[in-house]
Protein backbone atom coordinates (compact mmCIF):
# COMPACT_ATOMS: atom_id res chain seq x y z
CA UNK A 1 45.95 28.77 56.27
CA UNK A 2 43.31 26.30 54.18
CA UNK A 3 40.44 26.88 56.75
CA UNK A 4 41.03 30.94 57.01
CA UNK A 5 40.80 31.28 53.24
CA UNK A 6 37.63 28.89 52.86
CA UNK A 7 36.53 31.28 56.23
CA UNK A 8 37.20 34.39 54.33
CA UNK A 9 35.03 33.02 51.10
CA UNK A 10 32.18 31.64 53.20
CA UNK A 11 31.67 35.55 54.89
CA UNK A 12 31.96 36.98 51.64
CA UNK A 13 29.84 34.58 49.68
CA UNK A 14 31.76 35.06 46.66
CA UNK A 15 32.18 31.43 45.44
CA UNK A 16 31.48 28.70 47.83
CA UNK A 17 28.52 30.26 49.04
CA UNK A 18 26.32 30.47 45.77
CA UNK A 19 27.33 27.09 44.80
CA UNK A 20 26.80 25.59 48.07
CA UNK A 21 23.34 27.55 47.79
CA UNK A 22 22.40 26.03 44.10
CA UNK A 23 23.27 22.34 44.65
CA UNK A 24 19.85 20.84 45.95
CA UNK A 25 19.14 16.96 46.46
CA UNK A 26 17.88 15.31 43.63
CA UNK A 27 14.40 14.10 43.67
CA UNK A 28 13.90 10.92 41.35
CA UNK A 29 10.27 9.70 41.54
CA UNK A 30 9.05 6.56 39.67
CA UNK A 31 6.47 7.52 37.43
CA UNK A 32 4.62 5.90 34.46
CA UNK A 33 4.87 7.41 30.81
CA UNK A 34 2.37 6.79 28.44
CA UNK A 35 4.97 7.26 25.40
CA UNK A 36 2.04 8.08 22.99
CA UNK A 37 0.63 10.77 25.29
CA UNK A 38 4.48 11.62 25.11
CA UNK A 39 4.87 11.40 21.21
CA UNK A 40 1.78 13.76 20.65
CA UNK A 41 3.17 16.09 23.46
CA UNK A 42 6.49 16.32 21.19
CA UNK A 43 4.82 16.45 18.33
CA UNK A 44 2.69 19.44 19.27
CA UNK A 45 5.34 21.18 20.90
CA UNK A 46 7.34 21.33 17.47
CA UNK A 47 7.67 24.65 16.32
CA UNK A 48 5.45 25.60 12.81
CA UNK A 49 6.07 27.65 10.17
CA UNK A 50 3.21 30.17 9.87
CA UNK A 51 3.29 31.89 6.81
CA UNK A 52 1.11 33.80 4.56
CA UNK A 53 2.12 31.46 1.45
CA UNK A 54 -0.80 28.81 1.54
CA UNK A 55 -0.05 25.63 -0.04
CA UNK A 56 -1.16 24.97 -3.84
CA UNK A 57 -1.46 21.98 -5.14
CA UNK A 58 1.32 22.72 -8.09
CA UNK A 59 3.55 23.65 -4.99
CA UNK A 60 2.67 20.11 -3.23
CA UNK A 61 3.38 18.60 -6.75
CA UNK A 62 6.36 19.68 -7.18
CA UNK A 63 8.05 19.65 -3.09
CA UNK A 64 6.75 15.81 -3.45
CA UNK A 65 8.38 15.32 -6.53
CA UNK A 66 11.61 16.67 -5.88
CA UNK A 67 12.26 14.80 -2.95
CA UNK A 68 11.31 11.34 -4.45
CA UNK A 69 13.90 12.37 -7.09
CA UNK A 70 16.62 13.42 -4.38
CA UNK A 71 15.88 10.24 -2.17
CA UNK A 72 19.16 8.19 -3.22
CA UNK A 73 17.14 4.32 -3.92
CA UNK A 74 15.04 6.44 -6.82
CA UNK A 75 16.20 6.69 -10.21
CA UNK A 76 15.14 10.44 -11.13
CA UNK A 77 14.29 9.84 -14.54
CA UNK A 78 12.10 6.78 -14.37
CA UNK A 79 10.01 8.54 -11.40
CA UNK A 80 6.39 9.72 -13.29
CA UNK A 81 3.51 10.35 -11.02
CA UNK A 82 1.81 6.98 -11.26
CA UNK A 83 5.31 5.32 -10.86
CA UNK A 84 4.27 2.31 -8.20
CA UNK A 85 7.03 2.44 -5.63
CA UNK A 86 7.40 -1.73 -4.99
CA UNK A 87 6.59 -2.72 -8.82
CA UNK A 88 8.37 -0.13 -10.64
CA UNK A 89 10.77 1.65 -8.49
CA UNK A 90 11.76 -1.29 -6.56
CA UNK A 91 11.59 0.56 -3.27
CA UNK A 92 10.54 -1.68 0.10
CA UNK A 93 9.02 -1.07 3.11
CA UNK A 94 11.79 0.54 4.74
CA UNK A 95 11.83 2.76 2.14
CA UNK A 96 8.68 3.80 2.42
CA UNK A 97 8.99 4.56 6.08
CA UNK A 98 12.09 6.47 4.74
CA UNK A 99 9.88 9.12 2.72
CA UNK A 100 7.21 9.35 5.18
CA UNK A 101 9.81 10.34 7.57
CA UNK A 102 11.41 13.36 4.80
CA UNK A 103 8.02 14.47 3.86
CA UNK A 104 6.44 15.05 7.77
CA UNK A 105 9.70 17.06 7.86
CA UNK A 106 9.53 18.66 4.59
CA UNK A 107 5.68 19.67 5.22
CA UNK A 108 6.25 20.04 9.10
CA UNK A 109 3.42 17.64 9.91
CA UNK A 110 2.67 13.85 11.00
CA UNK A 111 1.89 10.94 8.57
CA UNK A 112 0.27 8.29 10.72
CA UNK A 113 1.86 4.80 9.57
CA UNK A 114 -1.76 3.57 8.68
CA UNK A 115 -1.89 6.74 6.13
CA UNK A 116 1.16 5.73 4.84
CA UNK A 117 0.61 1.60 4.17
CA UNK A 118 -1.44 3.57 1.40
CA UNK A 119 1.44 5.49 -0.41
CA UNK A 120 2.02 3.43 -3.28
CA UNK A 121 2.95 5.90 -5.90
CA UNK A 122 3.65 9.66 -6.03
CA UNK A 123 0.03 10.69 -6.82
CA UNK A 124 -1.07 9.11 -3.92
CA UNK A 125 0.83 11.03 -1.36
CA UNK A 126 -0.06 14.17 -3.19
CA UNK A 127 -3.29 13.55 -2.87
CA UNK A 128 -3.01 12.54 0.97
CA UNK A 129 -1.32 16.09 1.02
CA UNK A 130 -3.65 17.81 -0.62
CA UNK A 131 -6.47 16.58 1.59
CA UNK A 132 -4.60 16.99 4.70
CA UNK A 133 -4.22 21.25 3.91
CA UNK A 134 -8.23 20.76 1.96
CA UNK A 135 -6.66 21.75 -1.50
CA UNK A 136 -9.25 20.96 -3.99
CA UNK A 137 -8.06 23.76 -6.32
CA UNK A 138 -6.97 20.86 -8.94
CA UNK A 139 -10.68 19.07 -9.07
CA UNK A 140 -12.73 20.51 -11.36
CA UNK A 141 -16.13 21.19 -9.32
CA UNK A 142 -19.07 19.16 -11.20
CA UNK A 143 -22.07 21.17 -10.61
CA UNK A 144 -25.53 20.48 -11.76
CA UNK A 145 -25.93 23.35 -14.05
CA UNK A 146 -23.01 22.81 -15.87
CA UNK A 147 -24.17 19.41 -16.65
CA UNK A 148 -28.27 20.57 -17.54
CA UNK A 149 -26.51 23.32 -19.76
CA UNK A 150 -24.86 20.84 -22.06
CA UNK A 151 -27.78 18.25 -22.22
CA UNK A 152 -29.84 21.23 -23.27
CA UNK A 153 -27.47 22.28 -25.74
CA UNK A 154 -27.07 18.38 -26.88
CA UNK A 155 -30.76 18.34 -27.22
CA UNK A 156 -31.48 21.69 -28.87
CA UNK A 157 -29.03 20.90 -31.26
CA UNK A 158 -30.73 17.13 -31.86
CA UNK A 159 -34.09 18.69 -32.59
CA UNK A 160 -32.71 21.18 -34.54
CA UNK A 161 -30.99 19.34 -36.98
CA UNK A 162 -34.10 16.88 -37.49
């Protein structure tokens, strides 16, 4: 009765069939990884956010901000912008690691850990930031002009009150 009933479903290819027809050997090969060709593979194959809202400097100010003052080892209201992390926040290396880990996923990017030895307060990693997307909105250019305008005006003003 077993075998006429596994006959019928082999001729009809209803359910044995297509399973017996998907199951292949498994192939396992040794093969060397280079886990940093790996890493960057990962990495790149993380999905973006493209967006027509380019990043501002105000807008990198304040994302940074707010998530040193939702990280739970940060008192909110002794954080300032030139707040050193060790001296005055009393934050370790761990910790550290700990933000550059939040802020690659809060601006969907990678903070190599030699970038990051140099975080040591707020500013600083606002200013890696603003580098990394080339904000320079916040410098004030210094342009020669500028600077021959008011020694002219310094000196007109010199010769005219002598």
């Amino acid at each position: 009765m077993l075998s006429t009933t596994i006959r019928l479903l082999m001729r009809s290819g209803t359910l044995i069939r297509p399973i017996i027809t998907t199951v292949r050997p498994l192939s396992i090969k040794p093969t060397l990884i280079n886990f940093n060709e790996k890493r960057k593979t990962l990495i790149n194959e993380i999905p973006r956010r493209w967006s027509h809202v380019h990043y501002t400097y105000p807008m990198i100010e304040s994302r940074v901000m707010l998530l040193l003052r939702l990280f739970d080892k940060i008192d909110p209201n002794s954080l300032k912008l030139d707040s050193k992390f060790v001296q005055d926040l009393g934050l370790d290396s761990l910790d550290i690691v700990e933000i550059t880990a939040a802020l690659e996923d809060e601006f969907w990017t990678e903070i190599a850990d030699v970038d990051s030895d140099h975080f040591l307060t707020p500013r600083h990693i606002i200013q890696y930031l603003c580098d990394k997307y080339d904000i320079y909105e916040h410098i004030e250019p210094v342009s020669a002009g500028k600077e021959y305008l008011e020694e002219a005006k310094a000196a007109a003003d010199r010769a005219h009150h002598h």
